[in-house]
Protein backbone atom coordinates (compact mmCIF):
# COMPACT_ATOMS: atom_id res chain seq x y z
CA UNK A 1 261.23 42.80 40.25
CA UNK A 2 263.06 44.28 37.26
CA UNK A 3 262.40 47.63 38.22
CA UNK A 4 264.22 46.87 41.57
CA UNK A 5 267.03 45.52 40.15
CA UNK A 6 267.50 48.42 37.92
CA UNK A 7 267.38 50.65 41.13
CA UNK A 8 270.09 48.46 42.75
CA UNK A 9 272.21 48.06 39.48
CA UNK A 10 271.97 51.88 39.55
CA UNK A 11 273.08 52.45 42.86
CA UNK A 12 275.72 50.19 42.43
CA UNK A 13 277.33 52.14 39.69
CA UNK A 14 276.82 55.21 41.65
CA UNK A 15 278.69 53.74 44.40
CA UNK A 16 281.50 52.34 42.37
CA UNK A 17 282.31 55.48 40.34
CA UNK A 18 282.33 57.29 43.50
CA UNK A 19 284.72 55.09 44.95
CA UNK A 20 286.54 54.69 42.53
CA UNK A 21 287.51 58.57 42.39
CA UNK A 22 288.62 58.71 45.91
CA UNK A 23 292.61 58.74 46.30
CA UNK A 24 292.71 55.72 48.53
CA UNK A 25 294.00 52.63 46.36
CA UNK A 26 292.20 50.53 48.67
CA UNK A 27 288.28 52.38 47.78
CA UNK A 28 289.55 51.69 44.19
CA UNK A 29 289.67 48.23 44.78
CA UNK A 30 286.31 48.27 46.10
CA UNK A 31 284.96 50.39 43.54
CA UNK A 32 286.38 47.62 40.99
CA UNK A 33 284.61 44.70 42.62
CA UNK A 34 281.36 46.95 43.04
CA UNK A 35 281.60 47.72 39.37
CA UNK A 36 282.04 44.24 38.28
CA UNK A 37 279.25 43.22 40.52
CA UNK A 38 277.03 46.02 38.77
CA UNK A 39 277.86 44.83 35.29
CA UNK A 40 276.81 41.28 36.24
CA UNK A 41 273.70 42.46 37.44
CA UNK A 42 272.95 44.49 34.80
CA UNK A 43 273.28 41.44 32.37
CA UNK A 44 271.16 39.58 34.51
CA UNK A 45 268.49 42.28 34.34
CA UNK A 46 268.72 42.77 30.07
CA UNK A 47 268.14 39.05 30.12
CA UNK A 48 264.70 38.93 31.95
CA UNK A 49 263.94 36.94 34.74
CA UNK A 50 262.70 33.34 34.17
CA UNK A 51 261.93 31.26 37.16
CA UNK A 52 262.22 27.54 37.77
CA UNK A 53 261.91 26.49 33.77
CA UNK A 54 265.49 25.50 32.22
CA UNK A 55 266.13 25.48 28.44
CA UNK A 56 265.67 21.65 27.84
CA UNK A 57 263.71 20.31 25.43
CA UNK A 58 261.74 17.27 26.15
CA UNK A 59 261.87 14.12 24.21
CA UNK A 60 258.42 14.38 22.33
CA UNK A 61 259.28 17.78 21.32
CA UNK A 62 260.94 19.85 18.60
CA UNK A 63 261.68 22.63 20.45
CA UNK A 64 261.42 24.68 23.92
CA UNK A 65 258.10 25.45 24.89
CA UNK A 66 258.10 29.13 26.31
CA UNK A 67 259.01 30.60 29.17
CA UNK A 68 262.29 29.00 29.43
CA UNK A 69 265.81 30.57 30.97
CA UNK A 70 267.88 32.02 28.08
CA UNK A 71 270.97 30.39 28.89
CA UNK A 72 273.24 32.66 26.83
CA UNK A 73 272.88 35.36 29.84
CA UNK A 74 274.35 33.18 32.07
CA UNK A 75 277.38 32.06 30.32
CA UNK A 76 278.46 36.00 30.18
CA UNK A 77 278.02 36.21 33.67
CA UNK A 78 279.88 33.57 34.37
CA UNK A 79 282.53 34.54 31.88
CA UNK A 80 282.57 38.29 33.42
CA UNK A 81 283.11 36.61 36.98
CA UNK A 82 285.94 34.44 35.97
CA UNK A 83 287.41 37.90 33.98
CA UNK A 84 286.46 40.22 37.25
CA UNK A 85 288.49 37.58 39.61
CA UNK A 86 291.56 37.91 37.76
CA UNK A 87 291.39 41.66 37.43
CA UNK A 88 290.99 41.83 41.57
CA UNK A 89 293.46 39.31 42.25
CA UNK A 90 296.02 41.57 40.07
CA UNK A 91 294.74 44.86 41.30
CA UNK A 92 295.80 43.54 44.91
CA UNK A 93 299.12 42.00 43.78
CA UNK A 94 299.87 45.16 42.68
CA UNK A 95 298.12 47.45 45.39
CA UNK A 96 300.45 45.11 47.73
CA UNK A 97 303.35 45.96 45.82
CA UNK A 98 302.74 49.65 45.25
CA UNK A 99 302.42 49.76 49.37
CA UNK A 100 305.81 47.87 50.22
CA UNK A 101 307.01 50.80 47.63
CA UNK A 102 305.66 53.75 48.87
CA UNK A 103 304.70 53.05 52.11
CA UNK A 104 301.42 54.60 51.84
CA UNK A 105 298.04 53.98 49.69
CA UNK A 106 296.86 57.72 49.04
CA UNK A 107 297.21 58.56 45.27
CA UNK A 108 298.50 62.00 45.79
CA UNK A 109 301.43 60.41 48.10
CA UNK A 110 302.73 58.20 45.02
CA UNK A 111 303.20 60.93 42.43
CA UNK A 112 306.40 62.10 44.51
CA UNK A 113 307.88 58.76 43.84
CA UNK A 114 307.88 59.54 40.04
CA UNK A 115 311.74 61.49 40.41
């Protein structure tokens, strides 16, 4: 299972780098939720995959009997959604304003605004 996650974390770099260096503001966008969707992933992967056991520790014990979910994975994934939310939600506040400015969303059409 890890190696197909690796595959699809892969792919999903590919396909956000590649968007991302496109002129279109909007395929940056894309790229930027694609890349933050990667990064996740990739966490997720580093961490292992643990099914069905959570990190508790019964009362007769001392500590967690293995396999158990590492639960220090998941509160950086959860932390890089939060963080990748507010970076889209201000990447289209300002892709919105950008396009009421220039009128158009291709990169090459905004540097002739610079004068």
């Amino acid at each position: 299972m890890e190696t197909v996650l690796a595959f699809v974390v892969g792919g999903l770099y590919a396909a956000s780098l590649y968007l991302m260096l496109r002129r279109s503001l909007v395929k940056l966008i894309i790229g930027l939720v694609l890349l933050s969707h990667a990064a996740n992933l990739l966490i997720f992967t580093i961490a292992g995959l643990t099914r069905g056991r959570p990190p508790l520790i019964p009362p007769d014990a001392t500590s967690v009997t293995e396999p158990f979910a590492d639960p220090l994975p998941q509160a950086l994934i959860l932390t890089a959604i939060v963080i990748g939310f507010g970076i889209q939600a201000f990447a289209l506040v300002l892709f919105k304003r950008v396009y009421q400015t220039v009128g158009a969303d291709d990169l090459d059409d905004m540097k002739a605004t610079d004068t």
